[in-house]
N, C-alpha and C. Protein backbone atom coordinates (compact mmCIF):
# COMPACT_ATOMS: atom_id res chain seq x y z
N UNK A 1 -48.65 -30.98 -37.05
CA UNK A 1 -47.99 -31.08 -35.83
C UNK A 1 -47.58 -29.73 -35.28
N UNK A 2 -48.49 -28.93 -34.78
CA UNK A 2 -47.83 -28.07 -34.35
C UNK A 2 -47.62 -28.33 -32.37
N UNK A 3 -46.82 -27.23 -32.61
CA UNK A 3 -46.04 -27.37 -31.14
C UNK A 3 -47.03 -26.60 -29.97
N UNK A 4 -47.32 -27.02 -28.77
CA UNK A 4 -47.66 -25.55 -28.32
C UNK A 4 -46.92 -24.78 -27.94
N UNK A 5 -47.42 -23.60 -28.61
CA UNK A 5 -46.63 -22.56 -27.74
C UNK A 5 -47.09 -22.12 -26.48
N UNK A 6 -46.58 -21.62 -25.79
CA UNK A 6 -46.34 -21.97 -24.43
C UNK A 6 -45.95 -20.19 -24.20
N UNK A 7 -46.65 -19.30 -23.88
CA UNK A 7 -46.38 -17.53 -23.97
C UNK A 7 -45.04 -17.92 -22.68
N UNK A 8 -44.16 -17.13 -22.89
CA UNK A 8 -43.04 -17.08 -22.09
C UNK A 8 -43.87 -16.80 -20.40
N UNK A 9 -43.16 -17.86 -19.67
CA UNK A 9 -43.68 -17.77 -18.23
C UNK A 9 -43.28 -16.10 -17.60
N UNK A 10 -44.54 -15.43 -16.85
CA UNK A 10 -43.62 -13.68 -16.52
C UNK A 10 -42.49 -14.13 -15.63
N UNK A 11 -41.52 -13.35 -15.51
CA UNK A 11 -40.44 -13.21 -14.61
C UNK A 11 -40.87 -12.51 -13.25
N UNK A 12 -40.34 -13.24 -12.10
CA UNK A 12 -40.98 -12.81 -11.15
C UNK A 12 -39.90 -11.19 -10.93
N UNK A 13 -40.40 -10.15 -10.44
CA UNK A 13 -40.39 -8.72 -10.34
C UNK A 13 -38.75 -8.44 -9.74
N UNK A 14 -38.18 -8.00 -10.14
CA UNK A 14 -37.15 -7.45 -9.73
C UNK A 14 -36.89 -6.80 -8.57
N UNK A 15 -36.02 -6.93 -7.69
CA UNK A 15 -36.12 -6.27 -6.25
C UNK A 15 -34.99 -4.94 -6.63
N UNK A 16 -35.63 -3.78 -6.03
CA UNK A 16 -34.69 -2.61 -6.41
C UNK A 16 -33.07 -2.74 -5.66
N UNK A 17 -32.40 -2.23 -6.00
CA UNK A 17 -31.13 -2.27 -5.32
C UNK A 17 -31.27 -1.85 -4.19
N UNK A 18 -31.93 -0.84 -3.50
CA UNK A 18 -32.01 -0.46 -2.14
C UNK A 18 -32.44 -1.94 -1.26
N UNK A 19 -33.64 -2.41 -2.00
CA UNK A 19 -34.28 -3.35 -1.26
C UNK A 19 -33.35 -4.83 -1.14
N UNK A 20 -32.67 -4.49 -2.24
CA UNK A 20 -31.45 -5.96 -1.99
C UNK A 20 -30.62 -5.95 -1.25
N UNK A 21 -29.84 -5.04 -1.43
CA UNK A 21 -28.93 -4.78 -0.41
C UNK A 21 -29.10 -3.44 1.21
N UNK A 22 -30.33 -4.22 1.56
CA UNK A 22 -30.74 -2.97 2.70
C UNK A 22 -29.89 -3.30 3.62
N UNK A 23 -28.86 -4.38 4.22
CA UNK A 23 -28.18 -4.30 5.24
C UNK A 23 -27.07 -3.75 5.09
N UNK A 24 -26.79 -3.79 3.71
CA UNK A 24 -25.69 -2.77 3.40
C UNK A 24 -25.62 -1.55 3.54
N UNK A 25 -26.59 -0.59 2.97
CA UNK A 25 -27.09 0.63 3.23
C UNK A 25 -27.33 1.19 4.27
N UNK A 26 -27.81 0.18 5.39
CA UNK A 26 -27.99 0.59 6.97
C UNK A 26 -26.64 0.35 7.68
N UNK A 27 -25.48 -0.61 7.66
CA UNK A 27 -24.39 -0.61 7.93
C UNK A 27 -23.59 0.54 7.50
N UNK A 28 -23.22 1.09 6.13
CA UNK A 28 -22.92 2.09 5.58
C UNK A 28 -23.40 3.73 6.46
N UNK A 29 -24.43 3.85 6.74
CA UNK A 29 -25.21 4.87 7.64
C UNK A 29 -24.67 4.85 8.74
N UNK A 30 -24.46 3.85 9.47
CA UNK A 30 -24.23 3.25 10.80
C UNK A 30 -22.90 3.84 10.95
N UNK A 31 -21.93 3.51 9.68
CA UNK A 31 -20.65 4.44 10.38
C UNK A 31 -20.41 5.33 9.73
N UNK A 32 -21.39 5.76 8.72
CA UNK A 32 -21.12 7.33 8.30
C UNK A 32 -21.38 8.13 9.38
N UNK A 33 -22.07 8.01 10.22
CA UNK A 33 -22.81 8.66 11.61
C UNK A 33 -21.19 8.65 12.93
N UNK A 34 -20.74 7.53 12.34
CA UNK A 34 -20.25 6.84 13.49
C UNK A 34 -18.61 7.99 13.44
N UNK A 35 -18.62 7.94 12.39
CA UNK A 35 -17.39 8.78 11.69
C UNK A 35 -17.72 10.16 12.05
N UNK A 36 -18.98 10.79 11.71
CA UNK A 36 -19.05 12.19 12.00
C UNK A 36 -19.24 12.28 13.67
N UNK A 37 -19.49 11.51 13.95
CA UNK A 37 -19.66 11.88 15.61
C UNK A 37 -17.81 11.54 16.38
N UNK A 38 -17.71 10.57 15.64
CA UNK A 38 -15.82 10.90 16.29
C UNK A 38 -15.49 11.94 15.72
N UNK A 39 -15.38 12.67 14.06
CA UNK A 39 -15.16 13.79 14.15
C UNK A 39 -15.28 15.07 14.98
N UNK A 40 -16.37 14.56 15.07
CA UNK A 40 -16.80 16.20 15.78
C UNK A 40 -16.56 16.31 17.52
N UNK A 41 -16.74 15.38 18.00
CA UNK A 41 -16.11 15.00 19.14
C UNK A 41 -14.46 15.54 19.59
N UNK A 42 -13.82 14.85 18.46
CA UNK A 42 -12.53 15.17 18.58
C UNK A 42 -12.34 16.82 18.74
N UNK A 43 -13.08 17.46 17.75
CA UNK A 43 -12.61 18.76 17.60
C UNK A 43 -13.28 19.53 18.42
N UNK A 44 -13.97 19.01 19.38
CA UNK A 44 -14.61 19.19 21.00
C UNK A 44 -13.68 19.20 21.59
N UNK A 45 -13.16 18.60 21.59
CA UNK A 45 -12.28 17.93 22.73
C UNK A 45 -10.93 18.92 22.86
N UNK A 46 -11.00 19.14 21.41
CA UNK A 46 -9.21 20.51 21.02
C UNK A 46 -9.83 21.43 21.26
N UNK A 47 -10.82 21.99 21.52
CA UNK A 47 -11.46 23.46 21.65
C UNK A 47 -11.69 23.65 23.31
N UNK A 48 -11.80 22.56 23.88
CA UNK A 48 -11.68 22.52 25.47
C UNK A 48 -10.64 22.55 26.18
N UNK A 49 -9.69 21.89 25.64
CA UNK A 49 -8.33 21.36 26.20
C UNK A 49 -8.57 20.23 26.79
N UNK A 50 -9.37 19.49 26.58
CA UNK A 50 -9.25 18.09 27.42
C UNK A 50 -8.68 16.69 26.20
N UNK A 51 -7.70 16.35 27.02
CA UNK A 51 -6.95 15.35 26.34
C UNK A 51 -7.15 14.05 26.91
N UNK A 52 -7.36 13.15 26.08
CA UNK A 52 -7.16 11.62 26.50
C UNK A 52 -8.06 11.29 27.87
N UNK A 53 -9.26 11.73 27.72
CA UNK A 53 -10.31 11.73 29.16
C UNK A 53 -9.90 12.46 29.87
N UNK A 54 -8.79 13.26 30.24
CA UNK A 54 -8.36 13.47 31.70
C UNK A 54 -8.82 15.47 31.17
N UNK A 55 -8.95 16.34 32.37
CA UNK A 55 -8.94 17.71 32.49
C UNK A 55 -8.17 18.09 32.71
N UNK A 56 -7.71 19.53 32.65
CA UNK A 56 -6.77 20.08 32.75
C UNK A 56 -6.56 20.33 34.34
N UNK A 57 -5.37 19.96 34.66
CA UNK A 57 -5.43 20.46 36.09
C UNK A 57 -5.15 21.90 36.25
N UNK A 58 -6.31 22.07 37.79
CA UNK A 58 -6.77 23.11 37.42
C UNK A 58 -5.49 23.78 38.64
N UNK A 59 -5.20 25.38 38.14
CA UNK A 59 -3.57 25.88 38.27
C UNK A 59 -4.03 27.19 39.66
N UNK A 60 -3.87 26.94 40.72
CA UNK A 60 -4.63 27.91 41.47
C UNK A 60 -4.11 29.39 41.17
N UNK A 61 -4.89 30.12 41.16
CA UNK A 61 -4.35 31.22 40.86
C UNK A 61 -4.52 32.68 41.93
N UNK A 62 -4.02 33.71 41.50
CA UNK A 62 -4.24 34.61 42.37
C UNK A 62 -5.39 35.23 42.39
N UNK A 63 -6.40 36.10 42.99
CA UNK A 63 -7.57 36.83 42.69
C UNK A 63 -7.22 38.25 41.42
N UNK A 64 -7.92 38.13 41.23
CA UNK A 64 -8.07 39.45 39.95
C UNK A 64 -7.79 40.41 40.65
N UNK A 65 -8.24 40.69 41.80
CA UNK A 65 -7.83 42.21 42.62
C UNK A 65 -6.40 42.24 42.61
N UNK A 66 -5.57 40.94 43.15
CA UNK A 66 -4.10 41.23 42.88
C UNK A 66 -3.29 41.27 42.06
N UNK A 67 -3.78 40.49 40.87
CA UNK A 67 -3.23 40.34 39.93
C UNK A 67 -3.11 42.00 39.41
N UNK A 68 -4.38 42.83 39.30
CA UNK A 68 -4.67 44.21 38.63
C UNK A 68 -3.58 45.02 39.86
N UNK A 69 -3.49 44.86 40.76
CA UNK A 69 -2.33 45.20 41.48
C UNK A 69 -1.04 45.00 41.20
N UNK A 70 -0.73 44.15 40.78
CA UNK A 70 0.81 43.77 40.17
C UNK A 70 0.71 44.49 38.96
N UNK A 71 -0.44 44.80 38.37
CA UNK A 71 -0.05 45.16 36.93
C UNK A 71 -0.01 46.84 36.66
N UNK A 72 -0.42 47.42 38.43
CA UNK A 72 -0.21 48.97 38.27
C UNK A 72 1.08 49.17 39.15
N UNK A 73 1.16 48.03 39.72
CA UNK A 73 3.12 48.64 40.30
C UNK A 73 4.23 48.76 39.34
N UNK A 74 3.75 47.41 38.20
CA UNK A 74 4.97 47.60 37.03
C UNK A 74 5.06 49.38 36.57
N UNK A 75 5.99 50.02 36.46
CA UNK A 75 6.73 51.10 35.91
C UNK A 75 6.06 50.98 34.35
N UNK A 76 5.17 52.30 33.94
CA UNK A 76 5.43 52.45 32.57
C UNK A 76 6.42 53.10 31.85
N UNK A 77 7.37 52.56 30.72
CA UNK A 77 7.95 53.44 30.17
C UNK A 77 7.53 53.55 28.91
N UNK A 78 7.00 54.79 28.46
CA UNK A 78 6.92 55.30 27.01
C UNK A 78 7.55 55.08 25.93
N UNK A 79 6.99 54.56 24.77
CA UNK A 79 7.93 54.19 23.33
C UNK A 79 8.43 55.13 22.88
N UNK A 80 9.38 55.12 22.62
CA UNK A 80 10.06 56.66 21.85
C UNK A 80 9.29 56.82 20.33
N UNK A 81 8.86 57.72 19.52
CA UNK A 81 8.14 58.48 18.94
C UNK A 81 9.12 58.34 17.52
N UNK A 82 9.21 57.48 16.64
CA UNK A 82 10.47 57.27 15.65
C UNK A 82 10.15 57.56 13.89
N UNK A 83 9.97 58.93 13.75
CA UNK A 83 9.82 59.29 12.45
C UNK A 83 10.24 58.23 11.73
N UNK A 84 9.63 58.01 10.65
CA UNK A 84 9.82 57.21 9.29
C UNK A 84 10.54 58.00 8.03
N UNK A 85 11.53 57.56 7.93
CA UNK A 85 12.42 58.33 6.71
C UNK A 85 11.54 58.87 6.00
N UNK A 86 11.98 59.77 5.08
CA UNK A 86 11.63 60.71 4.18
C UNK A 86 11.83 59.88 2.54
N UNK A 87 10.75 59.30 2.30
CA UNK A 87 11.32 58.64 0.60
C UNK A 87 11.51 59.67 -0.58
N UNK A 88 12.69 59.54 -0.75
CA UNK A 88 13.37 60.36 -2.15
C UNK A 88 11.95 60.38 -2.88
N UNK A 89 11.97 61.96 -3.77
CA UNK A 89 11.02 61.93 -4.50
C UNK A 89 10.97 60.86 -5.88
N UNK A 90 12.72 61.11 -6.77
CA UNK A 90 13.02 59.89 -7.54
C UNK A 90 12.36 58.53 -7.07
N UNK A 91 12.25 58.08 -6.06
CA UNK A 91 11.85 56.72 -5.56
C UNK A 91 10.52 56.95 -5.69
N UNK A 92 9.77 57.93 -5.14
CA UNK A 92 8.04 57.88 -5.02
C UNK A 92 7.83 57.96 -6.78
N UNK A 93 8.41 58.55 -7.54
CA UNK A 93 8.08 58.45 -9.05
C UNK A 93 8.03 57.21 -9.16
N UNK A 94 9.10 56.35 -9.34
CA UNK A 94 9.46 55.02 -9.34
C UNK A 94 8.13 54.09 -8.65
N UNK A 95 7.83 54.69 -7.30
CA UNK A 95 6.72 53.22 -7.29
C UNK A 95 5.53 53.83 -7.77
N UNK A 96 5.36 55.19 -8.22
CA UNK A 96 3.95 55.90 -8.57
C UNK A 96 3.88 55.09 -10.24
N UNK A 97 5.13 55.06 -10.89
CA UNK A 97 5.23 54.31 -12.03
C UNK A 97 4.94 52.63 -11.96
N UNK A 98 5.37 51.82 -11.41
CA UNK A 98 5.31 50.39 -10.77
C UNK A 98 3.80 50.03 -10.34
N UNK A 99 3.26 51.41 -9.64
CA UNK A 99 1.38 51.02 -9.69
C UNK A 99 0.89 51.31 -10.96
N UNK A 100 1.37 52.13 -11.45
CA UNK A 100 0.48 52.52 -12.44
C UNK A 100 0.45 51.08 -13.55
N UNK A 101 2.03 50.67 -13.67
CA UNK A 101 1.86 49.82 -14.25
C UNK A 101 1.00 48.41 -13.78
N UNK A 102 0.50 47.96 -12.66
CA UNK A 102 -0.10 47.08 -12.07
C UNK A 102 -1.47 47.37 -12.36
N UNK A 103 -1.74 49.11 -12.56
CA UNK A 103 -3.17 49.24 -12.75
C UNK A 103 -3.60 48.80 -14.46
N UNK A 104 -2.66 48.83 -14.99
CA UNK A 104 -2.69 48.70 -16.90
C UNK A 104 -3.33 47.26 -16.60
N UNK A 105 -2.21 46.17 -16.19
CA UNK A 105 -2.80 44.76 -15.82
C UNK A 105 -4.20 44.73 -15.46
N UNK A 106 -4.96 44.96 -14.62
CA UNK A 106 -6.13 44.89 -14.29
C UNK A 106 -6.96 44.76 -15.04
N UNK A 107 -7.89 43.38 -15.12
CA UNK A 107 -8.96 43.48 -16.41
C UNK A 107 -10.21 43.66 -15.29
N UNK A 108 -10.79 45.20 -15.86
CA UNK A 108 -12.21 45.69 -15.03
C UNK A 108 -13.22 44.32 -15.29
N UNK A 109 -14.05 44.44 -13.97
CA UNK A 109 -15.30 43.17 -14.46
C UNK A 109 -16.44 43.92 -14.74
N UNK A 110 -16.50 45.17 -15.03
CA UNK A 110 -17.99 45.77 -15.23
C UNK A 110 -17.78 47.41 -15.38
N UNK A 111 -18.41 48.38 -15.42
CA UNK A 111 -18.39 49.73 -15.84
C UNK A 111 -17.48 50.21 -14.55
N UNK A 112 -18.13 50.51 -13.49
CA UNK A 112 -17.77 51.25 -12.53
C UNK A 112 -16.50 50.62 -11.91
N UNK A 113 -16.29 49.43 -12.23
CA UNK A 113 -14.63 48.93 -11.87
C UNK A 113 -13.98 49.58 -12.88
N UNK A 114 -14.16 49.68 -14.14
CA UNK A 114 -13.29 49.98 -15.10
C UNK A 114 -13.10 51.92 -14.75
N UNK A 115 -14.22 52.32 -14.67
CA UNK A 115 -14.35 54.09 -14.41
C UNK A 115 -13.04 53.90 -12.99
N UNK A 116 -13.56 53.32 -11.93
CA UNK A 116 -12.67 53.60 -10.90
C UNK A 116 -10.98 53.22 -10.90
N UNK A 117 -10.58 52.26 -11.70
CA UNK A 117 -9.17 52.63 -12.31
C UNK A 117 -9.26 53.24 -13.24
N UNK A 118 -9.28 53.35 -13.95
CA UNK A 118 -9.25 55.00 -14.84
C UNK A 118 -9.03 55.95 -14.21
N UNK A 119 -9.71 56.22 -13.15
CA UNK A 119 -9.47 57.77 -11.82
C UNK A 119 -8.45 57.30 -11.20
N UNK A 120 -8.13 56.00 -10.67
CA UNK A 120 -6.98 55.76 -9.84
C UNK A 120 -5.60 56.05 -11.40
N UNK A 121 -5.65 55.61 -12.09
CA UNK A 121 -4.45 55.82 -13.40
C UNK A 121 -4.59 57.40 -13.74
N UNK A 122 -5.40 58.05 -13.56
CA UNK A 122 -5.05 59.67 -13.92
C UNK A 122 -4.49 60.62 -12.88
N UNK A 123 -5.11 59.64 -11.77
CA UNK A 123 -4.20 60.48 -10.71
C UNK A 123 -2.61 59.79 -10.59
N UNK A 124 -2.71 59.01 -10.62
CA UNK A 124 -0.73 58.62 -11.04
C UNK A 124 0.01 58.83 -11.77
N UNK A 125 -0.81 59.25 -12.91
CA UNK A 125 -0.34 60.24 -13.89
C UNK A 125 0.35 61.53 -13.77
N UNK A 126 -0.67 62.53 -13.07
CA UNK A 126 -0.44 63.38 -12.82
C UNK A 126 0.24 63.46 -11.30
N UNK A 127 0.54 62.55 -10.62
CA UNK A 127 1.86 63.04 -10.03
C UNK A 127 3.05 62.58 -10.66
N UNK A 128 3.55 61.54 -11.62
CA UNK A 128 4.64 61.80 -11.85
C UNK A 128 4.63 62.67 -13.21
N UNK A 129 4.15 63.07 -13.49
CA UNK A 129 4.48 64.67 -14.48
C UNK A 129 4.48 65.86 -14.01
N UNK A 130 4.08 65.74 -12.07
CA UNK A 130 4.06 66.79 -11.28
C UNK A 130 5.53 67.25 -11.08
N UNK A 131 5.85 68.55 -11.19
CA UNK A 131 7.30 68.69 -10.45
C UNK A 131 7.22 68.66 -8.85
N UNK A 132 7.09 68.66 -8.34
CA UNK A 132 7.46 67.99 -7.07
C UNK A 132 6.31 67.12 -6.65
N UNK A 133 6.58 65.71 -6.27
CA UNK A 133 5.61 64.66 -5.63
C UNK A 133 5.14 65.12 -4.38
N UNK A 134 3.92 65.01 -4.09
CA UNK A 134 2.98 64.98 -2.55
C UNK A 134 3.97 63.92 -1.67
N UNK A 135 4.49 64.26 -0.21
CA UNK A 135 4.91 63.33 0.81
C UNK A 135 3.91 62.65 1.09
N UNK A 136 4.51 61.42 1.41
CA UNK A 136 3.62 60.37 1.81
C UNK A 136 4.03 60.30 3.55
């Protein structure tokens, strides 16, 4: 008595996920689009000045010839000329010391970064072991 066997019936083919859910995927598109175009719109709209449909009303103005006329009757007066204190040499040691120490911190990323603080740290060196500091 045997049974027949019977080879397993094939399974009919699998539909890919794109193909199953294609109205999804095209809805999804539909307002990814829909989203970047109000984005970008909007930030149209702030770069123009136009708000809420309406334009800016427009502000009549004077001609450029008069305007450049009003602006050579105004009176110039000259800024007064205001030296910048003199920093104590004690103080220029003090921040010549304060860089130097900022330059120690510095981790070089390659040769010629590392060479170029090195020259910036020898010259800070040698002004505060200088007897009198260079004015700044």
């Amino acid at each position: 008595m045997e049974q027949p066997s019977n080879p397993p019936s094939p399974s009919p083919p699998k539909e890919s996920l794109v193909q199953r859910y294609k109205f999804a995927w095209r809805l999804l598109l539909v307002a990814n689009l829909a989203l970047g175009a109000y984005i970008f719109g909007s930030a149209r709209r702030k770069d123009t000045g136009i708000k809420e449909g309406k334009a800016k009303a427009q502000v009549p103005s004077t001609s450029p010839i008069e305007d450049s006329i009003q602006v050579l009757e105004k009176p110039l007066s000259p800024l007064p000329f205001v030296k910048p204190q003199a920093i104590p040499q004690d103080q220029q040691r003090e921040i010549f010391q304060w860089i130097l120490e900022e330059k120690r911190k510095i981790k070089p990323k390659n040769r010629e970064e590392k060479k170029r603080i090195d020259d910036d740290k020898a010259i800070l060196k040698s002004f505060i072991r200088s007897q009198s500091v260079p004015s700044l």
